[in-house]
Protein backbone atom coordinates (compact mmCIF):
# COMPACT_ATOMS: atom_id res chain seq x y z
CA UNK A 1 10.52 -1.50 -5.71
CA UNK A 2 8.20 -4.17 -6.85
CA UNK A 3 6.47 -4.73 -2.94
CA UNK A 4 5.31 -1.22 -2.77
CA UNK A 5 3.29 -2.79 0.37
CA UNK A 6 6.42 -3.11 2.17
CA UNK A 7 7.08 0.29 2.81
CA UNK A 8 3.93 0.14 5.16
CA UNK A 9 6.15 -1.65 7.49
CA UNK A 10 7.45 1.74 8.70
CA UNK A 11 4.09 3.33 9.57
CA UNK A 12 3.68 1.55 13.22
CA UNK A 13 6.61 2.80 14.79
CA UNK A 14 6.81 5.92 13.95
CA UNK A 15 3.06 6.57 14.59
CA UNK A 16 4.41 5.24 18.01
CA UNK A 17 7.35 7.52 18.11
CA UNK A 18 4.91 10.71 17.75
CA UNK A 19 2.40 9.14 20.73
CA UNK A 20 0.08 8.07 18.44
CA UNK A 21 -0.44 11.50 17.03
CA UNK A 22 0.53 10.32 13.73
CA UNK A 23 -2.21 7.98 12.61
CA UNK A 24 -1.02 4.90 11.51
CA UNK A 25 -2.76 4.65 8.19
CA UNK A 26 -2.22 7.92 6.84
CA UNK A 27 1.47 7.32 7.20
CA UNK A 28 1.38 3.84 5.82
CA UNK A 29 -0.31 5.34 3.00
CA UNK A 30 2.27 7.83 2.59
CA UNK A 31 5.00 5.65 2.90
CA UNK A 32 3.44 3.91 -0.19
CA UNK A 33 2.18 7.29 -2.04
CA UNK A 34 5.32 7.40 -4.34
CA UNK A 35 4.67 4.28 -6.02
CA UNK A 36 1.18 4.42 -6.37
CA UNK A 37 0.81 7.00 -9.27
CA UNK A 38 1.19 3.67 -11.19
CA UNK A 39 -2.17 2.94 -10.66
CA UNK A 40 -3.50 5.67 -12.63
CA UNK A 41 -0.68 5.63 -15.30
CA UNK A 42 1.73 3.71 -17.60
CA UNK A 43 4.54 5.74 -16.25
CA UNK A 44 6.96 4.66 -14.43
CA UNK A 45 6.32 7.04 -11.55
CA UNK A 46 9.63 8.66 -11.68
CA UNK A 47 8.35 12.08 -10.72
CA UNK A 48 6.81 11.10 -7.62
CA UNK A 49 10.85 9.65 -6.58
CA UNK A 50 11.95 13.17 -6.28
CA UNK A 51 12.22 15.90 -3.31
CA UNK A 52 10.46 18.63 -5.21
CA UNK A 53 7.38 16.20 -6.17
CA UNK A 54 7.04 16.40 -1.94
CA UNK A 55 3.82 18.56 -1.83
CA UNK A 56 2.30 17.98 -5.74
CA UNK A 57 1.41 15.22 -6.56
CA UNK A 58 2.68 12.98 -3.79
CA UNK A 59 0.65 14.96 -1.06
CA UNK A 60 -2.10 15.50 -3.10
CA UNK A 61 -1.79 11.50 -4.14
CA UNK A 62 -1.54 10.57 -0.61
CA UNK A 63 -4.67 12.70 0.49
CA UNK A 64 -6.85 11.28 -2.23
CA UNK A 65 -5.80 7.79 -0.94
CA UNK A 66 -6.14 8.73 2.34
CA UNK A 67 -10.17 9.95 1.79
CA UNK A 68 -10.69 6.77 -0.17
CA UNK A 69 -9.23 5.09 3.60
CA UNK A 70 -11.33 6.55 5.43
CA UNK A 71 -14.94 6.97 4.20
CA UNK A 72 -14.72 4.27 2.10
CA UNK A 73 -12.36 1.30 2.66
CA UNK A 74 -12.15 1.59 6.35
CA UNK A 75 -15.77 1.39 7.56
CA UNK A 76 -15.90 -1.32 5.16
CA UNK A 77 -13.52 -3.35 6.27
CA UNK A 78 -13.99 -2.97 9.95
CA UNK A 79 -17.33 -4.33 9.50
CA UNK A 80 -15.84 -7.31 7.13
CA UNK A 81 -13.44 -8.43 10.40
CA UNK A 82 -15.65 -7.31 13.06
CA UNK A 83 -13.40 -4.63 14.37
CA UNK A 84 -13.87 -1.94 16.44
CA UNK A 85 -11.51 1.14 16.59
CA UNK A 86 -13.65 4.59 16.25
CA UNK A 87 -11.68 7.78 15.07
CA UNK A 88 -13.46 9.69 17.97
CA UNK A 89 -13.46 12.65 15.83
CA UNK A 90 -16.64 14.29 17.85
CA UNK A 91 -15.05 18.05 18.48
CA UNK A 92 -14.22 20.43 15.90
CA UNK A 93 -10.41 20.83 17.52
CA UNK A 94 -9.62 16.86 17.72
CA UNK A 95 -10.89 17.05 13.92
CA UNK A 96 -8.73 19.25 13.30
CA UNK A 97 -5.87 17.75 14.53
CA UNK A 98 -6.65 14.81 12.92
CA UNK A 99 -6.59 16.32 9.38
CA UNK A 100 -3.25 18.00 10.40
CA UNK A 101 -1.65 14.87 11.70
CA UNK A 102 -2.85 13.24 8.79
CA UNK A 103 -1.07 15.75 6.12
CA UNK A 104 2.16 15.55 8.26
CA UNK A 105 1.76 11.71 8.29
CA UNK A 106 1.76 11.64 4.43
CA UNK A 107 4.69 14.32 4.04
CA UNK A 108 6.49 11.63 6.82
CA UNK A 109 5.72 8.27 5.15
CA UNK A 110 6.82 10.15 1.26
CA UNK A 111 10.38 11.33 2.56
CA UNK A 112 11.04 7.16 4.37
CA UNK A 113 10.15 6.03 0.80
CA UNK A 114 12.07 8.55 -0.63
CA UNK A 115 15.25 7.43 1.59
CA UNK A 116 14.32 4.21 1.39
CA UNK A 117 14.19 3.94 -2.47
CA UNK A 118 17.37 5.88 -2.22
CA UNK A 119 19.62 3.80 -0.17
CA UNK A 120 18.25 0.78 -2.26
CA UNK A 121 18.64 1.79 -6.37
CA UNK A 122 20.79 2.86 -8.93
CA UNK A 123 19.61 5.78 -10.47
CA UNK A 124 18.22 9.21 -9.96
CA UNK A 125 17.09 8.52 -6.86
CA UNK A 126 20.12 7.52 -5.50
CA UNK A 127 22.09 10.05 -3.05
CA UNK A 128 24.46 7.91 -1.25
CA UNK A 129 26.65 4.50 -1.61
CA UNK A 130 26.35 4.61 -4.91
CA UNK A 131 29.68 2.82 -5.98
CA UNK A 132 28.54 0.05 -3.12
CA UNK A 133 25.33 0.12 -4.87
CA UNK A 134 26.68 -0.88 -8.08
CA UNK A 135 28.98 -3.59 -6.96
CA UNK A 136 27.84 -7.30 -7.60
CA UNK A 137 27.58 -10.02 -5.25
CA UNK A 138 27.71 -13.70 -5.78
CA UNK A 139 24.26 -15.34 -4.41
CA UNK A 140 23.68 -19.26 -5.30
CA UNK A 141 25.86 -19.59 -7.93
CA UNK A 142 25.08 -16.13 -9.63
CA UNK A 143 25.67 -12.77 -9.75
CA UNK A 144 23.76 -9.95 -8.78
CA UNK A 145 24.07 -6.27 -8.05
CA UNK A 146 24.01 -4.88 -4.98
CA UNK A 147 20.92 -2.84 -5.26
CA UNK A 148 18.97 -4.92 -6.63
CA UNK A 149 19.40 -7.74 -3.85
CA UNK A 150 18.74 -4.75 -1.21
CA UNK A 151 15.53 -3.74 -2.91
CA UNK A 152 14.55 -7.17 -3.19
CA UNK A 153 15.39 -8.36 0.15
CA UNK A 154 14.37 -5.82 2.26
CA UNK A 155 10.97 -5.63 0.62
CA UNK A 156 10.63 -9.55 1.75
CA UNK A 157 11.84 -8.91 5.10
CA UNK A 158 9.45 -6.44 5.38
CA UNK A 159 6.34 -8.34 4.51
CA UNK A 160 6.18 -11.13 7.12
CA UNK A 161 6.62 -7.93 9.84
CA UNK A 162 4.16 -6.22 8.44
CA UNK A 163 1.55 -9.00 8.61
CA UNK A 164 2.50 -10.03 12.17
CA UNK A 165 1.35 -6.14 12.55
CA UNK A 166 -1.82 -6.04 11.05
CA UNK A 167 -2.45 -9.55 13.14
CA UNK A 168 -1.87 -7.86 16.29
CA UNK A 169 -3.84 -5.37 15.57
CA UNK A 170 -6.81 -7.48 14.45
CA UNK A 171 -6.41 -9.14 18.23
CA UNK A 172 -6.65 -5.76 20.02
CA UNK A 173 -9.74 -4.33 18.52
CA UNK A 174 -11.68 -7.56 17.26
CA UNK A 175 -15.32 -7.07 18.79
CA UNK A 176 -16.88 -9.52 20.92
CA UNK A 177 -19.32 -10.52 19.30
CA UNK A 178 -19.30 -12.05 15.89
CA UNK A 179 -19.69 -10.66 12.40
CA UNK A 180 -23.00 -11.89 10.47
CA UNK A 181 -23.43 -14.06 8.16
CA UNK A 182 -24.87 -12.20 5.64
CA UNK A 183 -22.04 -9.65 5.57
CA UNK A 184 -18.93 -12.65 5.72
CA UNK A 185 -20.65 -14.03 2.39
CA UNK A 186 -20.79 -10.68 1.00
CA UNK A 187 -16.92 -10.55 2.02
CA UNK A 188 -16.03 -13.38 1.24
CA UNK A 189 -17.51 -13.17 -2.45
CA UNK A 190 -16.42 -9.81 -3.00
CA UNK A 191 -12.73 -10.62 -2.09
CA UNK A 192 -13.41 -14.01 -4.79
CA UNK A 193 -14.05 -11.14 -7.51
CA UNK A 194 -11.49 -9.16 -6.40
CA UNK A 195 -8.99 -11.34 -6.86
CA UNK A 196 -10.00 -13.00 -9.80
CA UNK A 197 -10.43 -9.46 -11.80
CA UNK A 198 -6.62 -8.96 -10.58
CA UNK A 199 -5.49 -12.03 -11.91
CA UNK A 200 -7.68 -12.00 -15.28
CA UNK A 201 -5.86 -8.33 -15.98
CA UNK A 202 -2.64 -9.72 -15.50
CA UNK A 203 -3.12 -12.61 -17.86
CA UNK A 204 -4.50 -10.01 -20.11
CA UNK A 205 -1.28 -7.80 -19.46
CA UNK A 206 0.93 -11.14 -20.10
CA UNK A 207 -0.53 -13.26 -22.86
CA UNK A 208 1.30 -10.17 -25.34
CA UNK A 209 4.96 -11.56 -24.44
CA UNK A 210 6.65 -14.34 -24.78
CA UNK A 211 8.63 -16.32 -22.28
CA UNK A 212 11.81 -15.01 -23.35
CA UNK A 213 10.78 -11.49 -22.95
CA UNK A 214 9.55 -11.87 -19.46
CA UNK A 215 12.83 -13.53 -18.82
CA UNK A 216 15.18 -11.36 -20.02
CA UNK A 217 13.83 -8.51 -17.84
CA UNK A 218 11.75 -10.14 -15.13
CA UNK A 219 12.45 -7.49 -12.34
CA UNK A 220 10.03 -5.11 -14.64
CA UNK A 221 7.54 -7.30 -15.45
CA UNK A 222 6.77 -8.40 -12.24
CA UNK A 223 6.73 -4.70 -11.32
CA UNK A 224 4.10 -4.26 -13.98
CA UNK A 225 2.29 -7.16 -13.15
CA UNK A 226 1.95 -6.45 -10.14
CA UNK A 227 0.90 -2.46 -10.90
CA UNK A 228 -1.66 -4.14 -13.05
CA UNK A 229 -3.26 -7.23 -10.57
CA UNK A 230 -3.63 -3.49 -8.32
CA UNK A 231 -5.35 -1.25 -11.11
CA UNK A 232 -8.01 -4.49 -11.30
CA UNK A 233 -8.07 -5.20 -7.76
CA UNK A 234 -9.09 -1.39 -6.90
CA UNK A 235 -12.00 -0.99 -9.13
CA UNK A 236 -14.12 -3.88 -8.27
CA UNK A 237 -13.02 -3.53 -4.45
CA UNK A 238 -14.20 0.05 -4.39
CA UNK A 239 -17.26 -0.77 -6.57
CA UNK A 240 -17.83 -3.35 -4.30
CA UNK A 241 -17.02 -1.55 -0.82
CA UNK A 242 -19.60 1.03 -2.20
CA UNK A 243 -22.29 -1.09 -3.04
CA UNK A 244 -21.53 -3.16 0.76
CA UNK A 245 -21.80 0.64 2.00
CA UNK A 246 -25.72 1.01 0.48
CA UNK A 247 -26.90 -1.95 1.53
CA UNK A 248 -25.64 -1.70 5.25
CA UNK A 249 -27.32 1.58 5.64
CA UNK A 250 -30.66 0.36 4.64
CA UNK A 251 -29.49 -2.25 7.45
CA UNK A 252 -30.12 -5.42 4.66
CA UNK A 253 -27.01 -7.20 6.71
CA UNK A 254 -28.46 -6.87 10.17
């Protein structure tokens, strides 16, 4: 599906079904691990969409992702909004658990995509309704298949919940006191460059095919625009969170 993000939508609850146990992230990673292969290759991904791809790559995908999260992205970030949530990982047994609950997290979040991508395409991945599946439906004047409007339509569903999540969450653990100045310019610039890198590389991406083209199979090239806005988007964020991370401990944005 095009709004790999969306899958993230699952990662609250059931880190609330295990008692918190699960974390959150790690699963929401994992619940997104499938698709992101893409950003690494021209693929399509389709090995990552089966059962026996469970443990290599996805988990080793997922636990990459999830070590870029957390040494990198995370303490980054947190400073960006001014949040405050430590991991409180000071004893060698609640490490432990940690690093356990996060590999179970990432098996968790692959199998929901897995199901998810399932229940919503036409194809090898599919293992149930697939004659429903392939049945069209008349929307505004035109037809469409089945699956398609499912694995459009749930992904936008999804995305609005999602973001009234994260908004929630930025009220609980925002800190009292405000972030600096120093270090919102420095966020504020480096998201600027981050999305204008994104959208240079997809004009880049584009400019090769014509209107017609993009047309005639716009489901995929949105897909691969969107693969390649993310490819972009992740290098100069990381460079930058990197860079953010130097600075801050040589305390420049105190």
């Amino acid at each position: 599906m095009p709004f790999t993000l969306s899958h993230a939508v699952l990662a609250p609850p059931l880190s609330k079904l295990s008692k918190g146990y699960l974390p959150t992230a790690a699963l929401a990673i994992g619940c997104m691990t499938p698709d992101l292969i893409r950003l690494f290759t021209q693929q399509d991904g389709g090995k990552t969409h089966l059962w026996n791809a469970l443990i290599y790559p996805n988990l080793v995908i997922g636990l990459f992702f999830c070590l870029l999260w957390y040494f990198i992205y995370r303490p980054v970030l947190y400073r960006f909004m001014g949040l405050q949530d430590p991991l409180r990982l000071t004893q060698f047994k609640t490490s432990m658990g940690f690093v356990i609950g996060v590999v179970i997290s990432i098996l968790v979040g692959v199998s929901t995509h897995l199901v998810w991508d399932g229940l919503t395409h036409v194809d090898f991945r599919t293992f149930a309704f697939r004659d429903f599946l392939s049945q069209s439906i008349s929307l505004f004047g035109q037809r469409f298949p089945v699956h398609r409007v499912l694995q459009i339509g749930t992904s936008i569903v999804a995305l609005p919940i999602l973001v009234w999540m994260c908004i929630h969450y930025f009220q609980q653990f925002r800190q009292p006191s405000p972030v600096s100045s120093k270090i919102k310019r420095y966020a504020w610039s480096l998201l600027g460059l981050t999305l204008l890198s994104g959208i240079y590389s997809v004009w880049d991406y584009a400019r090769y095919f014509s209107y017609d083209i993009w047309v005639s199979n716009l489901y995929y090239f949105t897909a691969r625009s969107i693969n390649e806005f993310s490819q972009a988007a992740l290098v100069i964020f990381s460079t930058g969170c990197l860079v953010f991370m130097f600075f801050d401990q040589k305390q420049y944005f105190e």
